[in-house]
Protein backbone atom coordinates (compact mmCIF):
# COMPACT_ATOMS: atom_id res chain seq x y z
CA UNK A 1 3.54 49.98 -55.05
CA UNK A 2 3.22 53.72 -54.70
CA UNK A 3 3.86 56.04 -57.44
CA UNK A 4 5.82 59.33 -56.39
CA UNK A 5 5.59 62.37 -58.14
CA UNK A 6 8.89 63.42 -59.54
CA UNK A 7 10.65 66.48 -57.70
CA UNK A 8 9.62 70.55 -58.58
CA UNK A 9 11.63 72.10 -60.47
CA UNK A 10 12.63 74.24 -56.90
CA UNK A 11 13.54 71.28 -55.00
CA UNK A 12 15.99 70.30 -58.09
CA UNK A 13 17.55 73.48 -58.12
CA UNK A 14 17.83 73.65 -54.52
CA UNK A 15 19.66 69.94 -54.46
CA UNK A 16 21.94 71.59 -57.08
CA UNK A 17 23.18 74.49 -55.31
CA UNK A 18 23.68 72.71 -52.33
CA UNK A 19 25.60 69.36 -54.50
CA UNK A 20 27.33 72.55 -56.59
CA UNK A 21 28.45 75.06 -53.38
CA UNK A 22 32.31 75.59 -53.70
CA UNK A 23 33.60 75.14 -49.59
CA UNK A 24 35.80 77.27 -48.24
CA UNK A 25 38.94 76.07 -47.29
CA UNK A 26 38.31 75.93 -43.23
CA UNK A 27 35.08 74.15 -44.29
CA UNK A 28 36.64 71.72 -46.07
CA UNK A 29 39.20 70.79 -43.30
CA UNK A 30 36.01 70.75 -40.86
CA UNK A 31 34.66 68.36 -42.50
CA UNK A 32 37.64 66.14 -43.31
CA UNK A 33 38.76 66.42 -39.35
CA UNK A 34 35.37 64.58 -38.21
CA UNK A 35 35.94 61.37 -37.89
CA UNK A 36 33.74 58.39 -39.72
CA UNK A 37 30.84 56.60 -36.75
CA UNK A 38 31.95 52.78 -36.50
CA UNK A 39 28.18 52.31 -38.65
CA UNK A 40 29.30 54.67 -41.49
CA UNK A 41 32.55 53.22 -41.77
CA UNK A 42 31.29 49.20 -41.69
CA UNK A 43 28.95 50.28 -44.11
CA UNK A 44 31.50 51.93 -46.21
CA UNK A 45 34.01 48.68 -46.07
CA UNK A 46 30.23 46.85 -47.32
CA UNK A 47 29.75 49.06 -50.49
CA UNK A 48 33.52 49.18 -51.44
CA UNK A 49 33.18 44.78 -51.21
CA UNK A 50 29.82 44.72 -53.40
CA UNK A 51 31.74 46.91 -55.97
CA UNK A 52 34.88 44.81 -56.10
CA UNK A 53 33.08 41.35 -56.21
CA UNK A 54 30.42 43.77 -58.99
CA UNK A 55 33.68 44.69 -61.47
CA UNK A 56 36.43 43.45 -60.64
CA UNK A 57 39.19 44.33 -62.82
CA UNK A 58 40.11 47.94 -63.22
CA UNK A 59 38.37 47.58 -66.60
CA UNK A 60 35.83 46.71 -65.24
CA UNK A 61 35.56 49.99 -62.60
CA UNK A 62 36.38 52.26 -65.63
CA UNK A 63 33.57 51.07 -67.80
CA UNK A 64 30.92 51.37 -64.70
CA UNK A 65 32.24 54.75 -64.57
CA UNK A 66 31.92 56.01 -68.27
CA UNK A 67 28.62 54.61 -68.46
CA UNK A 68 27.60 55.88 -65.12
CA UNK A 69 28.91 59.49 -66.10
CA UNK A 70 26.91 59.21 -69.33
CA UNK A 71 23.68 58.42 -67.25
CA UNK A 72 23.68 61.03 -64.92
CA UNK A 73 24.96 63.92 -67.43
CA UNK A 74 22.15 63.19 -69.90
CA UNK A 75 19.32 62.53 -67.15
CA UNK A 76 19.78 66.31 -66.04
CA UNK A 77 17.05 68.78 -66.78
């Protein structure tokens, strides 16, 4: 297997301004009025089953989430 080099320091703060960018209000509703492609939305319905049958009590969903919010707020540079 190929190793990949990790991303510059550019490209990471480039991903973060765009993740980080406030929308305006009319940008928001833009983006909220386009409807989901029959794909995105089966695959959607896929992911939300995995996680269900994955944790399945709300216990469950709100462990996953403390220990995935500790992962990705620690694994920032």
């Amino acid at each position: 297997m190929k190793a990949f080099a990790p991303p510059s320091p550019e490209a990471i703060a480039r991903i973060q301004a765009i993740a980080e960018r406030v929308l305006s209000a009319e940008e928001f509703c833009a983006a909220l009025a386009v409807p989901l492609g029959e794909a995105e939305e089966e695959e959607t319905r896929s992911l939300i089953r995995w996680f269900r049958r994955r944790y399945p009590t709300p216990a469950d969903r709100l462990a996953y989430a403390r220990r995935a919010y500790r992962r990705w707020t620690t694994a920032r540079p």
